[in-house]
Protein backbone atom coordinates (compact mmCIF):
# COMPACT_ATOMS: atom_id res chain seq x y z
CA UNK A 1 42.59 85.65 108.07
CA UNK A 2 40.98 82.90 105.94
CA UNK A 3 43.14 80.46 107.52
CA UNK A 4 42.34 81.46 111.46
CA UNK A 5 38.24 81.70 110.07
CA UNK A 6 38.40 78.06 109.30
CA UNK A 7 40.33 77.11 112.69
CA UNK A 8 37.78 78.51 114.70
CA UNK A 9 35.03 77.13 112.60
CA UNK A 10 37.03 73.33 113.43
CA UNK A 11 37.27 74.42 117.02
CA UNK A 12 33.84 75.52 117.07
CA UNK A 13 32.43 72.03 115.94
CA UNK A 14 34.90 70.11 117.81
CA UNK A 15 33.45 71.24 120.94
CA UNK A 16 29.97 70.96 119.85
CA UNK A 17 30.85 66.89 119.27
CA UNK A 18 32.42 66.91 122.58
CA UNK A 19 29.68 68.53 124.26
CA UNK A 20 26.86 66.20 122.82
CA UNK A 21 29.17 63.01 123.22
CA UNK A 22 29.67 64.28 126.79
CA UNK A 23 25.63 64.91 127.21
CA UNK A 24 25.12 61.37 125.97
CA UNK A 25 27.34 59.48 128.15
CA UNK A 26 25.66 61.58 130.84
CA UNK A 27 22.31 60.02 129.84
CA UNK A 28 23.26 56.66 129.59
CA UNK A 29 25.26 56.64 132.87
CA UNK A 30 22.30 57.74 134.23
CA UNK A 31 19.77 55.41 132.39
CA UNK A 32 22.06 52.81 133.47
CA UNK A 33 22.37 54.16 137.28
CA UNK A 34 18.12 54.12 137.22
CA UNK A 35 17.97 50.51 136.15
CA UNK A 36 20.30 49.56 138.40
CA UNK A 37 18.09 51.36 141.09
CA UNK A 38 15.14 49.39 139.99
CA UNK A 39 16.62 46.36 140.27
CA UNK A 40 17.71 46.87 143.79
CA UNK A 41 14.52 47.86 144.83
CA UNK A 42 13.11 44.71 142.89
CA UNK A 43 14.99 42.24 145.15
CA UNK A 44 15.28 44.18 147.81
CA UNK A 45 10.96 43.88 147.87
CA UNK A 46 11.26 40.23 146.55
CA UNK A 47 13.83 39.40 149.72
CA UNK A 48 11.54 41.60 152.19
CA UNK A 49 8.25 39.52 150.77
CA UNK A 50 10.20 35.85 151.47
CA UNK A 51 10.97 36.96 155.18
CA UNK A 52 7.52 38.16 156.02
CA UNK A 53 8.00 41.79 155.92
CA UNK A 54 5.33 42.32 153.98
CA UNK A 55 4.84 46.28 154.50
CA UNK A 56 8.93 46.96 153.56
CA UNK A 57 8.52 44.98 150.69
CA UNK A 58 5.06 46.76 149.64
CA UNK A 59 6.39 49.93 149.89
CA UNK A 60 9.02 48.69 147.98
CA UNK A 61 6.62 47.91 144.99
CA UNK A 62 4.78 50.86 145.56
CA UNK A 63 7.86 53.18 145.03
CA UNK A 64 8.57 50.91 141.88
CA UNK A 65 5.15 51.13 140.56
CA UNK A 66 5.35 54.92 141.04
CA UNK A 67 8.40 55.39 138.99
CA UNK A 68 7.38 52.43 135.78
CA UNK A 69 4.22 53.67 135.72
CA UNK A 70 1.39 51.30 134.68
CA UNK A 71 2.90 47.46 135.79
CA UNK A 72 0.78 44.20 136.00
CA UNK A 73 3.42 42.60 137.45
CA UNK A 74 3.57 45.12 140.31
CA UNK A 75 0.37 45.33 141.01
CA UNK A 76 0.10 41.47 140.77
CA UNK A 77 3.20 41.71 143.59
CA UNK A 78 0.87 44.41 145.53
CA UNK A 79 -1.72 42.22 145.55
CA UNK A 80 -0.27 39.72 147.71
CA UNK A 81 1.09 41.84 150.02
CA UNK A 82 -2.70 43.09 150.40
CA UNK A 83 -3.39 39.84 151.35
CA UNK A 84 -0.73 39.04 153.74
CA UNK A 85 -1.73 42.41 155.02
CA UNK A 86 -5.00 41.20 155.41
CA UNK A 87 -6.26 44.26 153.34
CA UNK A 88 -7.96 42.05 150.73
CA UNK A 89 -10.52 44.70 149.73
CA UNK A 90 -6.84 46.41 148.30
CA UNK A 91 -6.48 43.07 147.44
CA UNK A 92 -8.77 42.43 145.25
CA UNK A 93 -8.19 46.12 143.86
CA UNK A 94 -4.58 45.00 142.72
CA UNK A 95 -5.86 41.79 141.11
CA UNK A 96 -8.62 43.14 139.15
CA UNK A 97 -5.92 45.62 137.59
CA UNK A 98 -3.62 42.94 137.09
CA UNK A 99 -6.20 40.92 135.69
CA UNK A 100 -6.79 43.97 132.39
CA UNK A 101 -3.20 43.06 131.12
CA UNK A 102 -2.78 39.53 132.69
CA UNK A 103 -6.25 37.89 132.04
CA UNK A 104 -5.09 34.37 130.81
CA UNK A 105 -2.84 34.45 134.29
CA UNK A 106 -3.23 31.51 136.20
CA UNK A 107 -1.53 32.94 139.57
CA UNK A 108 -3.95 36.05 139.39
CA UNK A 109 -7.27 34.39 138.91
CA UNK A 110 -6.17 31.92 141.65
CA UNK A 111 -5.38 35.19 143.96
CA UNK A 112 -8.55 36.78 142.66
CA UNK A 113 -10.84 33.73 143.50
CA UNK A 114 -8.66 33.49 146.88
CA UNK A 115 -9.36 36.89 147.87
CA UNK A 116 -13.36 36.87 147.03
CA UNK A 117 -13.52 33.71 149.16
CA UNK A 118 -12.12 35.93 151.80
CA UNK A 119 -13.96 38.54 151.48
CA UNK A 120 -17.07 36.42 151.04
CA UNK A 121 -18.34 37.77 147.79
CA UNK A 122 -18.28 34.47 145.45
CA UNK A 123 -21.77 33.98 144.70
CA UNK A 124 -23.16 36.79 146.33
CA UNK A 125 -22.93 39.61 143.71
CA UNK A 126 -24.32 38.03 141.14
CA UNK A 127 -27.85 39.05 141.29
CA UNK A 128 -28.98 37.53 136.98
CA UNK A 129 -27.65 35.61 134.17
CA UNK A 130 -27.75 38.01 131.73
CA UNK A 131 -26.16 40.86 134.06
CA UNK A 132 -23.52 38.25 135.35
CA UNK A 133 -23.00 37.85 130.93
CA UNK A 134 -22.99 41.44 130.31
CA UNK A 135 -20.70 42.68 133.13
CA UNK A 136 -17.86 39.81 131.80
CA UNK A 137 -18.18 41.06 128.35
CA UNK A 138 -17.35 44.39 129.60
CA UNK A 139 -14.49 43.44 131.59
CA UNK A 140 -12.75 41.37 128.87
CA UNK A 141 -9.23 41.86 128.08
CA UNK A 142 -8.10 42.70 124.27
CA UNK A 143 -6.16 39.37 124.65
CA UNK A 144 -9.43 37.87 125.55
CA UNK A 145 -11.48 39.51 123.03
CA UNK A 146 -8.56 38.32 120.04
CA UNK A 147 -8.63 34.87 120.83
CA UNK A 148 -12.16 34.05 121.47
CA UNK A 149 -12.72 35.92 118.26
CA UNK A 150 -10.36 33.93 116.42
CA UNK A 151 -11.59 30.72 117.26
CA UNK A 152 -15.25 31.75 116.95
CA UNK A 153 -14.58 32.66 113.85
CA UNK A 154 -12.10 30.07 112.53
CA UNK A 155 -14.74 27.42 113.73
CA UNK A 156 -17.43 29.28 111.98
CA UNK A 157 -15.54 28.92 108.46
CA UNK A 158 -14.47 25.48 108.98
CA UNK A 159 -18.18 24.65 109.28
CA UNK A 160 -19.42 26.63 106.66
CA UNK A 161 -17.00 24.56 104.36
CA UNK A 162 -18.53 21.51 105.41
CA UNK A 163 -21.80 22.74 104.93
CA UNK A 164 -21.24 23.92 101.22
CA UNK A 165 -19.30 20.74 100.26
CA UNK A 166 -22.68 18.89 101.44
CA UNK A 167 -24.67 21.66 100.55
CA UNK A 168 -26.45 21.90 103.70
CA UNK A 169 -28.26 25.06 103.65
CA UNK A 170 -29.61 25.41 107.06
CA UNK A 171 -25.54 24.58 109.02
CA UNK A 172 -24.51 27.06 106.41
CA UNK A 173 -26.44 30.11 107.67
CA UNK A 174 -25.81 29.05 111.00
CA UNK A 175 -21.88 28.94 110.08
CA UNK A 176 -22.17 32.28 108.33
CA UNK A 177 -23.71 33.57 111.49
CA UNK A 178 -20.96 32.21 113.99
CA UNK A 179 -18.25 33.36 111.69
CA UNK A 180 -19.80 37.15 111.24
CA UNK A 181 -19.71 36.64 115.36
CA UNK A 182 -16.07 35.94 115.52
CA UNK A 183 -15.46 38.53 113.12
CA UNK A 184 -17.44 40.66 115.16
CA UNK A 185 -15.55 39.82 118.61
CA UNK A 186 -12.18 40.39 116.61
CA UNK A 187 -13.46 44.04 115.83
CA UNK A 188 -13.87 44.79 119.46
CA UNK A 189 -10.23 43.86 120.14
CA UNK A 190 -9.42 45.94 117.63
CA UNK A 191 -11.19 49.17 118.87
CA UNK A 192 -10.55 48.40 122.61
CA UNK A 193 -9.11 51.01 124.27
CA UNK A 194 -6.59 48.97 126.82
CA UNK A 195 -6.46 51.90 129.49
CA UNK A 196 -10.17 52.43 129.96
CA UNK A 197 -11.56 51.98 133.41
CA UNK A 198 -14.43 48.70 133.46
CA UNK A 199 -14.82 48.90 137.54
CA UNK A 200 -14.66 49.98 140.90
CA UNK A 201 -13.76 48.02 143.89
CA UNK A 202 -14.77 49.68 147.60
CA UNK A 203 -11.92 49.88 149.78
CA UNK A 204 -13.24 51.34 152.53
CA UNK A 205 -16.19 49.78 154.95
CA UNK A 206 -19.32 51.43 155.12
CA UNK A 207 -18.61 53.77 152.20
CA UNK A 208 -21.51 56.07 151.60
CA UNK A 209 -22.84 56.54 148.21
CA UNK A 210 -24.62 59.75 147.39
CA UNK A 211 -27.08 61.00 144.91
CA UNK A 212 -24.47 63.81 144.40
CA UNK A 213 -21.05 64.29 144.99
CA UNK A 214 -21.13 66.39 148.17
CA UNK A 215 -20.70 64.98 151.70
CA UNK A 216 -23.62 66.99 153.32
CA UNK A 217 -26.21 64.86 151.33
CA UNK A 218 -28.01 61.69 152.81
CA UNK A 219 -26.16 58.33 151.96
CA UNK A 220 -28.74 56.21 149.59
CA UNK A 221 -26.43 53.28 150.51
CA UNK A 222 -23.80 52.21 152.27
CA UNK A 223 -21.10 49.67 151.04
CA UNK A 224 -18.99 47.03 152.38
CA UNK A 225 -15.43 46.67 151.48
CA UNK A 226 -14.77 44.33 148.34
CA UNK A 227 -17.66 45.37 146.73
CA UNK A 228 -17.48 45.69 143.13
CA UNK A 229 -19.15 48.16 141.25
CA UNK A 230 -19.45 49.38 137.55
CA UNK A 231 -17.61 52.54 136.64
CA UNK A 232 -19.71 55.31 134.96
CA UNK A 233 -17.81 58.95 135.25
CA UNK A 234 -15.43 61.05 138.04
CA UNK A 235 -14.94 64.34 139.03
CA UNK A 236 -12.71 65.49 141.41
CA UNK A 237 -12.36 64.16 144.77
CA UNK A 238 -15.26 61.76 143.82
CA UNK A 239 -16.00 58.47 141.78
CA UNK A 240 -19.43 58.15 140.26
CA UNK A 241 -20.39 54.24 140.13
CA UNK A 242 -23.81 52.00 138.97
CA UNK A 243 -24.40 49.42 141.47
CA UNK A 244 -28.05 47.49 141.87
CA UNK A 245 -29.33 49.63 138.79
CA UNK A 246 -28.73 52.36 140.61
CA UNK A 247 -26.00 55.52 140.28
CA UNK A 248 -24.50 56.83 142.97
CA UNK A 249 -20.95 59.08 144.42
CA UNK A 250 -18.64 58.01 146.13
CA UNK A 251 -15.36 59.82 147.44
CA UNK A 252 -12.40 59.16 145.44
CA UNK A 253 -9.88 57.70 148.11
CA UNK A 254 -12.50 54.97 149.48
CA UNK A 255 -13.12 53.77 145.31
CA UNK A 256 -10.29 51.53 143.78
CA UNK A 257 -10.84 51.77 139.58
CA UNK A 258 -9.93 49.19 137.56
């Protein structure tokens, strides 16, 4: 009886091994089958893009995009077929979220200047210095914040060493200071959250912005497409944004965030 009891007990893990060996080759086939997929669909967009066909090969990217989730590289890809499109409002959209992960990119700040030119907006948003100052501070990358840190920092020590070796009180505050700065900017990179939304680009001309988010209410303003505009809250179906000092709604489909 003993001797059946432990057969059964053999069997019984046998085919629990068999079952999870089978479950994992299962899995990996089809990991393997899904990368294979996205690779397809990779050059099969890339090939579409080269001949021209730039809504096949947006889609493409789209469908991609979709199924990664979160991509600078996509939406970098996106952003060109925008253009070729000639949808550079959606354009501009892409690049700007390209831009949070990609923000030492050559090709994207080329596309991004490329597609304000287009649209017409370089030199016409800025409206101050110091609100030109503050709205890039806001929109800097961790990657940005790290390195200008760093160097602000490691500049501020290396001339606080020279002042103390020629005891040079006055360059030594001052090197203190710039030092405590790039400490300071370092900080920020360190807190950042990397998924928080800095903007809003209108995609749609004429959008109305409202006091309140409800479509029966008086626009105070209408907006062209490509306009940028700070982010400040959402709620559903609607996008609240701070433009000119002043907050506003807007509906959620005409409001690309970045």
């Amino acid at each position: 009886m003993s001797a059946l009891s432990a057969t059964a007990r053999v069997l019984r893990v046998h085919a629990l091994v068999c079952g999870l060996a089978f479950l994992v080759a299962v899995c990996a086939g089809s990991g393997r089958a899904q990368a294979t997929a996205h690779v397809n669909r990779a050059e099969a967009a890339e090939s579409a893009y080269r001949a021209g066909d730039y809504e096949r090969a947006k889609a493409a990217w789209s469908t991609l995009l979709e199924e990664r989730g979160e991509d600078p590289r996509l939406e970098y890809d996106l952003g060109n077929c925008e253009y070729r499109l000639g949808n550079h409002a959606r354009a501009l959209w892409r690049f700007e979220r390209a831009k949070r992960r990609l923000g030492g990119d050559e090709r994207v700040r080329f596309n991004l200047a490329l597609t304000e030119r287009a649209l017409g907006l370089q030199g016409v948003e800025s409206t101050s210095f110091f609100r030109d100052v503050s709205e890039r501070l806001r929109s800097m990358t961790i990657g940005e914040w790290f390195w200008t840190g760093l160097w602000i920092e490691l500049a501020g020590l290396a001339l606080l060493a020279l002042a103390l070796t020629k005891k040079w009180r006055m360059l030594a505050a001052f090197a203190l200071l710039v030092a405590i700065s790039g400490g300071a900017a370092l900080a920020r990179a360190a807190t950042l959250d990397p998924d928080r939304i800095v903007g809003v680009v209108i995609l749609e001309e004429q959008t109305a912005v409202r006091a309140e988010p409800r479509t029966e209410l008086a626009p105070l303003m209408k907006l062209s497409a490509g306009v940028r505009a700070r982010y400040v809250a959402s709620s559903p179906g609607w996008v609240r944004i701070r433009i000119q000092d002043r907050d506003g709604w807007v509906e959620r489909g005409a409001a690309g965030l970045y």
